[in-house]
PDB file of N, CA and C in Angstrom:
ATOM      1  N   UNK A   1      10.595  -2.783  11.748  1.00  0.00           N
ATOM      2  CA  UNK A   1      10.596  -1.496  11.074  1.00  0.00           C
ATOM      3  C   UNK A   1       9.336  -0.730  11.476  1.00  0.00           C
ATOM      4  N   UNK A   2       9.487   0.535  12.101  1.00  0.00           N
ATOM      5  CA  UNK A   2       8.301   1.115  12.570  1.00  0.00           C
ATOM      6  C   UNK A   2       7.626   1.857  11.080  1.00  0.00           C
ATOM      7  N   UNK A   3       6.387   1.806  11.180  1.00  0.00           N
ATOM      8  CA  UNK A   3       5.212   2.193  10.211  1.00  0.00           C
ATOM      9  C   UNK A   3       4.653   3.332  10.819  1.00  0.00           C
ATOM     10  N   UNK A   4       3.660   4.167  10.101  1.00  0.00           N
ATOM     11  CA  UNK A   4       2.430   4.881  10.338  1.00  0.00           C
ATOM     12  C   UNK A   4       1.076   4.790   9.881  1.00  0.00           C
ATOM     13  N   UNK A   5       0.628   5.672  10.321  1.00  0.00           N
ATOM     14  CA  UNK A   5      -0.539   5.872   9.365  1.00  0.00           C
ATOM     15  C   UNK A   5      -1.192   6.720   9.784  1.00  0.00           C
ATOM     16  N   UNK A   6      -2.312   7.683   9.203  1.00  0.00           N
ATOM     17  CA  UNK A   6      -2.739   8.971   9.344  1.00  0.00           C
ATOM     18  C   UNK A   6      -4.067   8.879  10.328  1.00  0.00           C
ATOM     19  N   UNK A   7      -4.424   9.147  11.781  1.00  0.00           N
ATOM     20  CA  UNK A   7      -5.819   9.166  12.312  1.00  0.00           C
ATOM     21  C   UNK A   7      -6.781   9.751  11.848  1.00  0.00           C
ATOM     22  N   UNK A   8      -7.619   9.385  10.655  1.00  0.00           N
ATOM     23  CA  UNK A   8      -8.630   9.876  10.649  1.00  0.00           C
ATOM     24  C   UNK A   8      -9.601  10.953  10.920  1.00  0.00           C
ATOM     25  N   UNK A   9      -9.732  11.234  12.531  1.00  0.00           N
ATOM     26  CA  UNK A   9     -10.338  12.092  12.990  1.00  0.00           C
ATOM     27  C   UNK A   9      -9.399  12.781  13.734  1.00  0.00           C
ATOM     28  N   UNK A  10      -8.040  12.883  13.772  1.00  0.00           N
ATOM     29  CA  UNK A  10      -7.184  13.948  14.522  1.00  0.00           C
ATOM     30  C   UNK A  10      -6.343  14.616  13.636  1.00  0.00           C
ATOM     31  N   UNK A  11      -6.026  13.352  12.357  1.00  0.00           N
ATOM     32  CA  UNK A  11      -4.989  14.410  11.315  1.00  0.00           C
ATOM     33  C   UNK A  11      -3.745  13.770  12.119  1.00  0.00           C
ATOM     34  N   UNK A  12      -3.359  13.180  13.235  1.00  0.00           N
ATOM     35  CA  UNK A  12      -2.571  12.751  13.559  1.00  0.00           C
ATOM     36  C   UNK A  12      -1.486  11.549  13.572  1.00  0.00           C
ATOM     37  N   UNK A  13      -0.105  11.796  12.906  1.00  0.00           N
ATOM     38  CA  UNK A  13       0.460  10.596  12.571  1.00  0.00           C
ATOM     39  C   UNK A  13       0.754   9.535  13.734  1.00  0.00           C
ATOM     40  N   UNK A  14       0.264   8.450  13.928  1.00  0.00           N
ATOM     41  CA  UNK A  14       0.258   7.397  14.510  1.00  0.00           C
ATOM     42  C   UNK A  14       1.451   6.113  14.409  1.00  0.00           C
ATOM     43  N   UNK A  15       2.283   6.113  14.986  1.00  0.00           N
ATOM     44  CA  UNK A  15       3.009   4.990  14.758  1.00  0.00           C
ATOM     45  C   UNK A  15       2.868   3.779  15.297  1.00  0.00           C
ATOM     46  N   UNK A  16       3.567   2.632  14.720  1.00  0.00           N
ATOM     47  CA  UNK A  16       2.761   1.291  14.833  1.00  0.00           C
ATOM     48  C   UNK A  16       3.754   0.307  14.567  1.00  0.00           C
ATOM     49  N   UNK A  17       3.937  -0.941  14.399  1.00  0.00           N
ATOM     50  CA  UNK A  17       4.622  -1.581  14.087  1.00  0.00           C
ATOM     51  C   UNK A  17       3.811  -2.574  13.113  1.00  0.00           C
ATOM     52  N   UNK A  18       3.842  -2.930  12.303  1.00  0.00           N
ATOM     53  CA  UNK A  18       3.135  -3.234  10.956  1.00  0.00           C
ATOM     54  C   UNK A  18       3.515  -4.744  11.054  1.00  0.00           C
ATOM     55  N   UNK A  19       2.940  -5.862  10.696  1.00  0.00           N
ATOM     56  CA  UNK A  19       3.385  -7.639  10.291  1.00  0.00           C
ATOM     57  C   UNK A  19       3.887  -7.470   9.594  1.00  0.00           C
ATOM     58  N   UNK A  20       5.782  -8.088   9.877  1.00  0.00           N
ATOM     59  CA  UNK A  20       6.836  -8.235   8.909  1.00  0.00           C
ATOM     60  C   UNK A  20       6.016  -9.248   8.216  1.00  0.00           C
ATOM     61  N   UNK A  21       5.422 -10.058   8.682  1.00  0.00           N
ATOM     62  CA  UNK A  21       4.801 -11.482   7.885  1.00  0.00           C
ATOM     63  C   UNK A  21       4.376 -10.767   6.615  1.00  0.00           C
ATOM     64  N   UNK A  22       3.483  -9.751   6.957  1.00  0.00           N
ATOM     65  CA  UNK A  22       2.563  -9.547   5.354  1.00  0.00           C
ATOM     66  C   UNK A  22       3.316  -8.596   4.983  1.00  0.00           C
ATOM     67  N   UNK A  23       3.950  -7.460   4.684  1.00  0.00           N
ATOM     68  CA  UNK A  23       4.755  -6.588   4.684  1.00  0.00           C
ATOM     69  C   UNK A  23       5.459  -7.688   3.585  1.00  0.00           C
ATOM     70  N   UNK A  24       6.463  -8.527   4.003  1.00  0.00           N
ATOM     71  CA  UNK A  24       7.141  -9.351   2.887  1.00  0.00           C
ATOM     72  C   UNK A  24       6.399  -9.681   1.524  1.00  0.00           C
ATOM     73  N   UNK A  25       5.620  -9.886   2.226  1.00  0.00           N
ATOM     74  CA  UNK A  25       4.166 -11.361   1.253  1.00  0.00           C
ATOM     75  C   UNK A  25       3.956  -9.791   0.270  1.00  0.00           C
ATOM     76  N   UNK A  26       3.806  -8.560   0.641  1.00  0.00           N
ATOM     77  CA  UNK A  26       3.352  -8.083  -0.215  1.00  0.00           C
ATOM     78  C   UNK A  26       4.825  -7.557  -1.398  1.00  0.00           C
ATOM     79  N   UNK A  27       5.803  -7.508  -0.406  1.00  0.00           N
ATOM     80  CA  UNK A  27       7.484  -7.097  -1.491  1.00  0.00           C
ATOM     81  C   UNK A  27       7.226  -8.066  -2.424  1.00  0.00           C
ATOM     82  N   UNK A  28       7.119  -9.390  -1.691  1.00  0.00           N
ATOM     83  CA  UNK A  28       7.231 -10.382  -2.807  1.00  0.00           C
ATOM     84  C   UNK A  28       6.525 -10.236  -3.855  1.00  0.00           C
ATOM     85  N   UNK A  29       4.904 -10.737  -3.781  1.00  0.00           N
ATOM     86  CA  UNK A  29       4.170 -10.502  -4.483  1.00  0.00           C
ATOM     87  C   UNK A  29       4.275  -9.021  -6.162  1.00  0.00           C
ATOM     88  N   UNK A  30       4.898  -8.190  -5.422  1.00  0.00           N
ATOM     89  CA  UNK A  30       4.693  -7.024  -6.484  1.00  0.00           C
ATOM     90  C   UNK A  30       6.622  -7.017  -6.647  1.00  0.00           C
ATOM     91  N   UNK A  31       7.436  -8.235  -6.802  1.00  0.00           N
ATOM     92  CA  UNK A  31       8.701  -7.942  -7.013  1.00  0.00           C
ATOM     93  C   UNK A  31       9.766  -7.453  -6.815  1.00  0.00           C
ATOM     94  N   UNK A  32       9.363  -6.749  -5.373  1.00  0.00           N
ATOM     95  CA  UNK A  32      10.006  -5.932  -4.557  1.00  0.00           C
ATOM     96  C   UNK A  32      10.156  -4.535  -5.307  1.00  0.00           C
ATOM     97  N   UNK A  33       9.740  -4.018  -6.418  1.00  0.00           N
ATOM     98  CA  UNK A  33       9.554  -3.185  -6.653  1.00  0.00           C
ATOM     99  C   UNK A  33       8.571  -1.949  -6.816  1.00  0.00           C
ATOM    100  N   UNK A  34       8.977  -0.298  -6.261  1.00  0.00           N
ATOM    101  CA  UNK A  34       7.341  -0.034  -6.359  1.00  0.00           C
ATOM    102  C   UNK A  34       6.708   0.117  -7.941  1.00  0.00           C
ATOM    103  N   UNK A  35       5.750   0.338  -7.636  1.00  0.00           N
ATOM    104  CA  UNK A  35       4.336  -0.229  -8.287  1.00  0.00           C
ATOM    105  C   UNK A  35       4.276   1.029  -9.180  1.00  0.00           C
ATOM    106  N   UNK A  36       4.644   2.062  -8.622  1.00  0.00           N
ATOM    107  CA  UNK A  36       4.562   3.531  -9.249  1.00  0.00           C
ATOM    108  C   UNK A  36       5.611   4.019 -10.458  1.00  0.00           C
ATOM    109  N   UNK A  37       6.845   4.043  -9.793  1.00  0.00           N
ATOM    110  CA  UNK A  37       7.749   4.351 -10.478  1.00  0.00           C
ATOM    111  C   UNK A  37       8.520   2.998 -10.860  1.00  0.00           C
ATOM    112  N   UNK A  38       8.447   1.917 -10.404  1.00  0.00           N
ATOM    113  CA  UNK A  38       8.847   0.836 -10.962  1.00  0.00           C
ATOM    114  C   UNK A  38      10.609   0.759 -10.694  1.00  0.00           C
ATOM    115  N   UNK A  39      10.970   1.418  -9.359  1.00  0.00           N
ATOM    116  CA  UNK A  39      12.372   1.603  -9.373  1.00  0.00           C
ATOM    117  C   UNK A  39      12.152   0.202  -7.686  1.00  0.00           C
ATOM    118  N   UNK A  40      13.173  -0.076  -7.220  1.00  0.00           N
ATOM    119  CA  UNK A  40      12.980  -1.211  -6.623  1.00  0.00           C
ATOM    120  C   UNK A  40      14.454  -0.586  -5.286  1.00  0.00           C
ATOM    121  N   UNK A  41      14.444  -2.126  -4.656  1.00  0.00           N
ATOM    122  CA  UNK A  41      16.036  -2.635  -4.214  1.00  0.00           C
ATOM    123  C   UNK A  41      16.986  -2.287  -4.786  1.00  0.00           C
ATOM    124  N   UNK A  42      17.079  -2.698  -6.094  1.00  0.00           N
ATOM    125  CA  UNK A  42      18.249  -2.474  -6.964  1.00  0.00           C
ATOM    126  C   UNK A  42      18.137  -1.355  -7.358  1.00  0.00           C
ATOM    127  N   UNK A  43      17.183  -0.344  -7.104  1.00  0.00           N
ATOM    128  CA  UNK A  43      17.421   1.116  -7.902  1.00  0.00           C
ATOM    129  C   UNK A  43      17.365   1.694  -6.630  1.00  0.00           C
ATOM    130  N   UNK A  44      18.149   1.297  -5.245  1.00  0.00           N
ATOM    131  CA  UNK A  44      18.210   1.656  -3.867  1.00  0.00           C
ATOM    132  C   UNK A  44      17.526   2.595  -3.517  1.00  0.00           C
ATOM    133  N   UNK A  45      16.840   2.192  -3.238  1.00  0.00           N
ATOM    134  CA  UNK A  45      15.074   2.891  -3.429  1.00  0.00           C
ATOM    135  C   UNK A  45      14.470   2.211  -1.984  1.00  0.00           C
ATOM    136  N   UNK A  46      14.095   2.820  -0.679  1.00  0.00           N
ATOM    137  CA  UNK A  46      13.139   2.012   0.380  1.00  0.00           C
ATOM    138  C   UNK A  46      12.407   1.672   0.228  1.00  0.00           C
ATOM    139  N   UNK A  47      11.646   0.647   0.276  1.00  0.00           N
ATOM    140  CA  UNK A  47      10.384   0.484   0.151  1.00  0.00           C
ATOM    141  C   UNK A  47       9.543   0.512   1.263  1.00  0.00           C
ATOM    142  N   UNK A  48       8.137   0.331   0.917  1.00  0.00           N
ATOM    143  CA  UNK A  48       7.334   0.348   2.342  1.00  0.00           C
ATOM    144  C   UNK A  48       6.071  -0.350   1.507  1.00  0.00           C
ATOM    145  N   UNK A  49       5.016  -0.533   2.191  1.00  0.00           N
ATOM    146  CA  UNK A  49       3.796  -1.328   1.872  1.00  0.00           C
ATOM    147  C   UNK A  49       2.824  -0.630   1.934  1.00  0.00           C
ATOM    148  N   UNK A  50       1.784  -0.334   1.174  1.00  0.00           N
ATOM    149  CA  UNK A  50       0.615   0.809   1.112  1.00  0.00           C
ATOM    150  C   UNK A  50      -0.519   0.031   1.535  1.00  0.00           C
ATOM    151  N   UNK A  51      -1.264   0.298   2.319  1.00  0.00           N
ATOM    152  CA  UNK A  51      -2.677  -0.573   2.512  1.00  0.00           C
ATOM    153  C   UNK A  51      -3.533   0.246   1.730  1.00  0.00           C
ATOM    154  N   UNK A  52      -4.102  -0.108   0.760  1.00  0.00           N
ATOM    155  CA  UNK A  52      -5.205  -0.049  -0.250  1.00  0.00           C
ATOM    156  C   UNK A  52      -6.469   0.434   0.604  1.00  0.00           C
ATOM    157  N   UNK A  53      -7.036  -0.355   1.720  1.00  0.00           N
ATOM    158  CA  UNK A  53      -7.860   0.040   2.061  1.00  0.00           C
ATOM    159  C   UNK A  53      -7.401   0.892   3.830  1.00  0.00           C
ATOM    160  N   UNK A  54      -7.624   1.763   4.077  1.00  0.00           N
ATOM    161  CA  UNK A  54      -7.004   2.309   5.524  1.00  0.00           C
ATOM    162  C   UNK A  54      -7.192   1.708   6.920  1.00  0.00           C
ATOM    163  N   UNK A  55      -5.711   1.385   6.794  1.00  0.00           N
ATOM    164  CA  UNK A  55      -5.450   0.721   8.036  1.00  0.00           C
ATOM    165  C   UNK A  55      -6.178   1.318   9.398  1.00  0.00           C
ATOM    166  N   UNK A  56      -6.705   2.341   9.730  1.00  0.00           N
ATOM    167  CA  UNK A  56      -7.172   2.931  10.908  1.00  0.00           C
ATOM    168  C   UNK A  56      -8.916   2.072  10.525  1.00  0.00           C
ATOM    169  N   UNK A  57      -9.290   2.565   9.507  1.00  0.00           N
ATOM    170  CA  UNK A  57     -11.115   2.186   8.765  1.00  0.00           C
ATOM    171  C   UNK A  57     -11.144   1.132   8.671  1.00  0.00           C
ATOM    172  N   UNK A  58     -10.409   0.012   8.492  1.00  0.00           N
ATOM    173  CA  UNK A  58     -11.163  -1.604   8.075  1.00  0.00           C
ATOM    174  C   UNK A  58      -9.796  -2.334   8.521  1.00  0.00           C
ATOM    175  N   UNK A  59      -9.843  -2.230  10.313  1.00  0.00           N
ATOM    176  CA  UNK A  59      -8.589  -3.552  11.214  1.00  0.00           C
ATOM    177  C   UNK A  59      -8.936  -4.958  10.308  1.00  0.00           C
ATOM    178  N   UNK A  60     -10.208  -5.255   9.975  1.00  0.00           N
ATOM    179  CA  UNK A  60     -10.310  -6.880   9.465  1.00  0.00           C
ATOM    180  C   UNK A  60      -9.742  -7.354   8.503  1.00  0.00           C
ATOM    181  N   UNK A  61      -9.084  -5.773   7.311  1.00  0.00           N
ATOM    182  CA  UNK A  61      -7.737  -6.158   6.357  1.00  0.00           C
ATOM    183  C   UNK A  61      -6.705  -5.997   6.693  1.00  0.00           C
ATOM    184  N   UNK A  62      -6.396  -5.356   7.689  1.00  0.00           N
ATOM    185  CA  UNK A  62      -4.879  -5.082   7.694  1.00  0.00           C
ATOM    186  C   UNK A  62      -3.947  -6.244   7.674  1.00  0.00           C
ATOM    187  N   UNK A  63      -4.563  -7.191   7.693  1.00  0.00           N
ATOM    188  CA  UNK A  63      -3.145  -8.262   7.471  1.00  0.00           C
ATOM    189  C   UNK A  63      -3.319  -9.130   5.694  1.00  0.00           C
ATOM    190  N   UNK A  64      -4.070  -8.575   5.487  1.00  0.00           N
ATOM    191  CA  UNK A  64      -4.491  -9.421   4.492  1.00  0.00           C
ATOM    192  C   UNK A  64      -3.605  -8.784   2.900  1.00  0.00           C
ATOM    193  N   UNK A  65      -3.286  -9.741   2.512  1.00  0.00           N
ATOM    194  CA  UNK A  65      -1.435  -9.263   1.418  1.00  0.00           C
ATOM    195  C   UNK A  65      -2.167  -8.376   0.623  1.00  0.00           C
ATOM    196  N   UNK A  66      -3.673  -9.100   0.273  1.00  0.00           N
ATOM    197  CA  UNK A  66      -4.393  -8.177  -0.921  1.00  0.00           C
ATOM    198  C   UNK A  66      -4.690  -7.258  -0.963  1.00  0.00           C
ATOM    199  N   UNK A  67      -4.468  -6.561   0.297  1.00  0.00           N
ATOM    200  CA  UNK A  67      -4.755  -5.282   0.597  1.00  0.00           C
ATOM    201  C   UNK A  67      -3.477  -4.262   1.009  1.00  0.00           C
ATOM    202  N   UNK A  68      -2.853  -4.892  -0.365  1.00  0.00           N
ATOM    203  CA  UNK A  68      -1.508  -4.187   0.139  1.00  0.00           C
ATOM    204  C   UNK A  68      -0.227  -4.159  -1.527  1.00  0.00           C
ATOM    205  N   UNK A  69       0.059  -2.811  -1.332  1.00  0.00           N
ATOM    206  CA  UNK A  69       0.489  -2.420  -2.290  1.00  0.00           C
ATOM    207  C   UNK A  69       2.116  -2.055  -2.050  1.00  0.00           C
ATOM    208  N   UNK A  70       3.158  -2.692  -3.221  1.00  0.00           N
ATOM    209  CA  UNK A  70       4.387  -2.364  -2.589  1.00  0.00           C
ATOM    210  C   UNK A  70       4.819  -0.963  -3.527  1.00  0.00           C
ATOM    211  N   UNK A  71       5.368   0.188  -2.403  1.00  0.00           N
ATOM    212  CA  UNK A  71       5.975   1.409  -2.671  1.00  0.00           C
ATOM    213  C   UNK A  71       6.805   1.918  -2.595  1.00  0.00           C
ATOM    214  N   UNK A  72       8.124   2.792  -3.233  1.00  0.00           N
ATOM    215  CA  UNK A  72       8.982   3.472  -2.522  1.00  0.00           C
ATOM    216  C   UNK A  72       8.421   4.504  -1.533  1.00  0.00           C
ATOM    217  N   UNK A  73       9.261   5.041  -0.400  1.00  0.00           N
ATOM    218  CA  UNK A  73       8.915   5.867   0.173  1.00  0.00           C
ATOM    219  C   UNK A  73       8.668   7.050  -0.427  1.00  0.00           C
ATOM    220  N   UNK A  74       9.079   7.477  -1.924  1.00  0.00           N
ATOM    221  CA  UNK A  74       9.121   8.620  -2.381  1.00  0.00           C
ATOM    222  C   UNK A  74       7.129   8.748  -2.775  1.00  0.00           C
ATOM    223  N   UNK A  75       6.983   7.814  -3.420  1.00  0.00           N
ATOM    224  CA  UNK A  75       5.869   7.414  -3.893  1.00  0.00           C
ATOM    225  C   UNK A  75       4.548   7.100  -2.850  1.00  0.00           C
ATOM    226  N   UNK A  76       4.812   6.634  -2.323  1.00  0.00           N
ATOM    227  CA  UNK A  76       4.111   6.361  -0.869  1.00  0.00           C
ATOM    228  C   UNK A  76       3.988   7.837  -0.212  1.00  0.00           C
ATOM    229  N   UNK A  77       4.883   8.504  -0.263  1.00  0.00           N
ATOM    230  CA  UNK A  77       4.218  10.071   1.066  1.00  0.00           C
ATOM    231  C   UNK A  77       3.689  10.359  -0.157  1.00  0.00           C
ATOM    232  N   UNK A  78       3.629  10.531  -1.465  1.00  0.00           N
ATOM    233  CA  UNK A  78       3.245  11.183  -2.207  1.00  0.00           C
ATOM    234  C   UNK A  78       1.182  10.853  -2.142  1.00  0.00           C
ATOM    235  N   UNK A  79       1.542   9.431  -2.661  1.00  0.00           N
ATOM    236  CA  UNK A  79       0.216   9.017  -2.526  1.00  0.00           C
ATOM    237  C   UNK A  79      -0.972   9.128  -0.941  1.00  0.00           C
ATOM    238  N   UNK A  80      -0.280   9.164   0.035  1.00  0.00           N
ATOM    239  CA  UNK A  80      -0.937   9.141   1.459  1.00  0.00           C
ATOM    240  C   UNK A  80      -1.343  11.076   1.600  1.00  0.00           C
ATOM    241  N   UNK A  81      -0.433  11.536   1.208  1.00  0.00           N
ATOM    242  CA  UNK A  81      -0.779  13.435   0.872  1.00  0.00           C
ATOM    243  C   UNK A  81      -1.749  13.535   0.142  1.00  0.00           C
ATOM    244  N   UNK A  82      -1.630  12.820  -1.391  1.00  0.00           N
ATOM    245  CA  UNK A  82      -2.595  12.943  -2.394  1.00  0.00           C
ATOM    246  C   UNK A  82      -4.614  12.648  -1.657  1.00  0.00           C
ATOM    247  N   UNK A  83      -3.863  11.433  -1.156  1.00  0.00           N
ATOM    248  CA  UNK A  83      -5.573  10.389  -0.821  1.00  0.00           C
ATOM    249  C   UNK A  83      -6.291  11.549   0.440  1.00  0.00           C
ATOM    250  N   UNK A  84      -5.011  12.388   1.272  1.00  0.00           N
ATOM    251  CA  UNK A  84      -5.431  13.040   2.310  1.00  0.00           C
ATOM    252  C   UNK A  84      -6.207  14.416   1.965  1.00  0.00           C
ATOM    253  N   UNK A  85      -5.817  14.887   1.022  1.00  0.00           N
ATOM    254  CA  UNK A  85      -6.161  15.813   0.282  1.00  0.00           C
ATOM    255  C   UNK A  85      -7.780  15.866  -0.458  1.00  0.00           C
ATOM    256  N   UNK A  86      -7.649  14.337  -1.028  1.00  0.00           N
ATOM    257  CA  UNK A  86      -8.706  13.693  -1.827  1.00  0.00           C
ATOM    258  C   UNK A  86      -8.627  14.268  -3.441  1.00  0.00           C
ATOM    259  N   UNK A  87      -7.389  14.017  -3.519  1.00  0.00           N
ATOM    260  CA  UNK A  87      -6.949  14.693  -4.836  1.00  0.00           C
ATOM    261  C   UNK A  87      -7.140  13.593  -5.844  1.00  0.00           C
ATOM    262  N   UNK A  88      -7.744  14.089  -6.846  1.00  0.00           N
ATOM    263  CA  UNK A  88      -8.572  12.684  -7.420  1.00  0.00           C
ATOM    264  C   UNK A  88      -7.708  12.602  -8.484  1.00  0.00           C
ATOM    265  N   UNK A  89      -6.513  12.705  -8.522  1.00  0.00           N
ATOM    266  CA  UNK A  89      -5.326  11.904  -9.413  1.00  0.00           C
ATOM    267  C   UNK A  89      -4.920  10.612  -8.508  1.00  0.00           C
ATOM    268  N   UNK A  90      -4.313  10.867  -7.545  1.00  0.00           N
ATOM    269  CA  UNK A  90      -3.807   9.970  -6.329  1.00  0.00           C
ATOM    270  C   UNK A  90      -5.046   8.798  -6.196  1.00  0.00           C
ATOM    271  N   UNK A  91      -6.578   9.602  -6.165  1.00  0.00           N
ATOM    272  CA  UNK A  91      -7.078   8.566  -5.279  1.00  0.00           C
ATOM    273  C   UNK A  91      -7.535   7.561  -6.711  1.00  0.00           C
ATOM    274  N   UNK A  92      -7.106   7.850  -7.854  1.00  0.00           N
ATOM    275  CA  UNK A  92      -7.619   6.955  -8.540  1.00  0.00           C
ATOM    276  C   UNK A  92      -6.568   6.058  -8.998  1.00  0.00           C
ATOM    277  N   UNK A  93      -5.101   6.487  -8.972  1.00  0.00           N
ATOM    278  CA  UNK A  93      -4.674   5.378  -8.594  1.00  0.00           C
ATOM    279  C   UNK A  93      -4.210   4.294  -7.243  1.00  0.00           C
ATOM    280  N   UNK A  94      -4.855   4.839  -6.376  1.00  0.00           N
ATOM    281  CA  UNK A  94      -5.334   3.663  -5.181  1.00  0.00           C
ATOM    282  C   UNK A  94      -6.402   3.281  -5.510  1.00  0.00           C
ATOM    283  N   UNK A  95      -7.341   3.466  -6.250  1.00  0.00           N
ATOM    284  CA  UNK A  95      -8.062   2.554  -6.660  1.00  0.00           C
ATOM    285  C   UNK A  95      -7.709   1.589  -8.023  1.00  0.00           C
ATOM    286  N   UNK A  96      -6.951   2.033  -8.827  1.00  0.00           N
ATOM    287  CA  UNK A  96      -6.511   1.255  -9.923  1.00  0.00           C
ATOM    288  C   UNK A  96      -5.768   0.379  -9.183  1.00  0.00           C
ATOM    289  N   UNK A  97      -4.743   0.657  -8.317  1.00  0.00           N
ATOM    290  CA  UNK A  97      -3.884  -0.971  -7.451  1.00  0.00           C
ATOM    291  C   UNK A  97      -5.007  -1.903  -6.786  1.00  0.00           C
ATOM    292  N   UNK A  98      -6.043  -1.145  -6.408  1.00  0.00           N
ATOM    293  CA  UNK A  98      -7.137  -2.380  -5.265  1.00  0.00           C
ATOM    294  C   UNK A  98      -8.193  -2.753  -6.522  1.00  0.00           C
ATOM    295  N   UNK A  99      -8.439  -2.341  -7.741  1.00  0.00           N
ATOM    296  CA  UNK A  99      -8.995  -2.983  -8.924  1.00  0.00           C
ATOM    297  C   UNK A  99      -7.766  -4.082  -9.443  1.00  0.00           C
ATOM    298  N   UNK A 100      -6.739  -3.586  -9.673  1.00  0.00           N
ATOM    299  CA  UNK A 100      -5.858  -4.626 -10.194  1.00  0.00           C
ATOM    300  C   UNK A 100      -5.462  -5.916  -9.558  1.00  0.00           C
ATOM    301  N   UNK A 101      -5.506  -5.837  -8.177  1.00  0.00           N
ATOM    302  CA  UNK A 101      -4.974  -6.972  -7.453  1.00  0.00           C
ATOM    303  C   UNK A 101      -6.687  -7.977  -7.198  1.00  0.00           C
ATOM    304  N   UNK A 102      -7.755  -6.802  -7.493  1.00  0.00           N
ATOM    305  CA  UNK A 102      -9.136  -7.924  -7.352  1.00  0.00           C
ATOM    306  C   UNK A 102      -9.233  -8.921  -8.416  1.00  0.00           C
ATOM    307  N   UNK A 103      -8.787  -8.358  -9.532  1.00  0.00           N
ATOM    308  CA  UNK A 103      -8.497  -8.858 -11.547  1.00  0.00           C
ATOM    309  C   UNK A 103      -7.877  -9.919 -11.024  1.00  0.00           C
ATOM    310  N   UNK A 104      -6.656  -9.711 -10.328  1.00  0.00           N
ATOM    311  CA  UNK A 104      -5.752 -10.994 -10.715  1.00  0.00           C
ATOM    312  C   UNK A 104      -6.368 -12.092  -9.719  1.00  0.00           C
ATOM    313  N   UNK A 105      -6.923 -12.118  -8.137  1.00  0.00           N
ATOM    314  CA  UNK A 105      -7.531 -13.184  -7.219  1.00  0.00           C
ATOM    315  C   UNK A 105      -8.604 -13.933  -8.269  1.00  0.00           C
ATOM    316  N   UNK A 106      -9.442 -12.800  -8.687  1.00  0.00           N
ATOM    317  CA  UNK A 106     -10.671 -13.478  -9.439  1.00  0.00           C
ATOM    318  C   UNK A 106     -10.087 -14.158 -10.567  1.00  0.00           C
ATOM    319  N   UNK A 107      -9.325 -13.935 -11.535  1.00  0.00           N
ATOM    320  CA  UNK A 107      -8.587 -14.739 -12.500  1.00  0.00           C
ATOM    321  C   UNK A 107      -7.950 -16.242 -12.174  1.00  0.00           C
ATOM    322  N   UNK A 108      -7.055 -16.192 -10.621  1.00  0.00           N
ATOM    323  CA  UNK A 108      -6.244 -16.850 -10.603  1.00  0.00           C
ATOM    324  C   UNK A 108      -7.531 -18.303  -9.884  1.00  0.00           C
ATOM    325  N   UNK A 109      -8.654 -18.086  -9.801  1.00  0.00           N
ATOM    326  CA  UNK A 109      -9.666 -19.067  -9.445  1.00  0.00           C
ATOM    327  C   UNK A 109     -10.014 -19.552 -10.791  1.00  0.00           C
ATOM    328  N   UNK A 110     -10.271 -18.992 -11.759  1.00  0.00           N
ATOM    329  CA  UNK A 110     -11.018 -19.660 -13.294  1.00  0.00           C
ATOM    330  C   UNK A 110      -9.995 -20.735 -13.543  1.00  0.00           C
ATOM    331  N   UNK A 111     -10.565 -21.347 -14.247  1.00  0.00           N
ATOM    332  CA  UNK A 111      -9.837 -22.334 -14.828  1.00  0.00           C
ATOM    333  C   UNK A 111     -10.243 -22.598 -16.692  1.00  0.00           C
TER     334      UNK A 111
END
């Protein structure tokens, strides 16, 4: 499934082919449903995978599940417009998904 993502310094959409490996790991992980509107598969809805932190700015996460948020496409252009903008509704919830998924790693170590 071909992906994108926005260049940084051109404004230019970039296409790519994204790891089905983590791409899954992250459907799974968040239920296959997005995260936003909470509509899924069954509410035949596409999904796609949001990288939390930008895939062009930090290659050393891009594979990494935790850095990855599952979305419908409706929700997803919404949020990638919002963050591009720097519209500080959007960008605070990309930061509430990359706070929430740090909560649960650090939790799931305590005992």
């Amino acid at each position: 499934m071909a992906n994108f993502f926005i260049n940084g310094k051109t404004g230019e959409l970039v296409f790519f082919r994204n790891c089905p490996k983590w791409r899954k790991h992250v459907y799974k992980r968040d239920g296959r449903e997005c995260q936003i509107c909470k509509t899924g598969i069954k509410g035949k809805k596409k999904l796609s995978a949001h990288h939390l932190l930008p895939y062009n700015k930090y290659p050393e996460y891009r594979k990494n599940v935790n850095n990855g948020v599952c979305l419908c496409f409706s929700c997803h252009s919404k949020l990638e417009a919002g963050l591009r903008r720097k519209d500080s509704h959007w960008m605070k919830i990309n930061t509430y998904f990359a706070l929430t998924i740090f909560y649960k790693i650090k939790n799931a170590f305590l005992f």
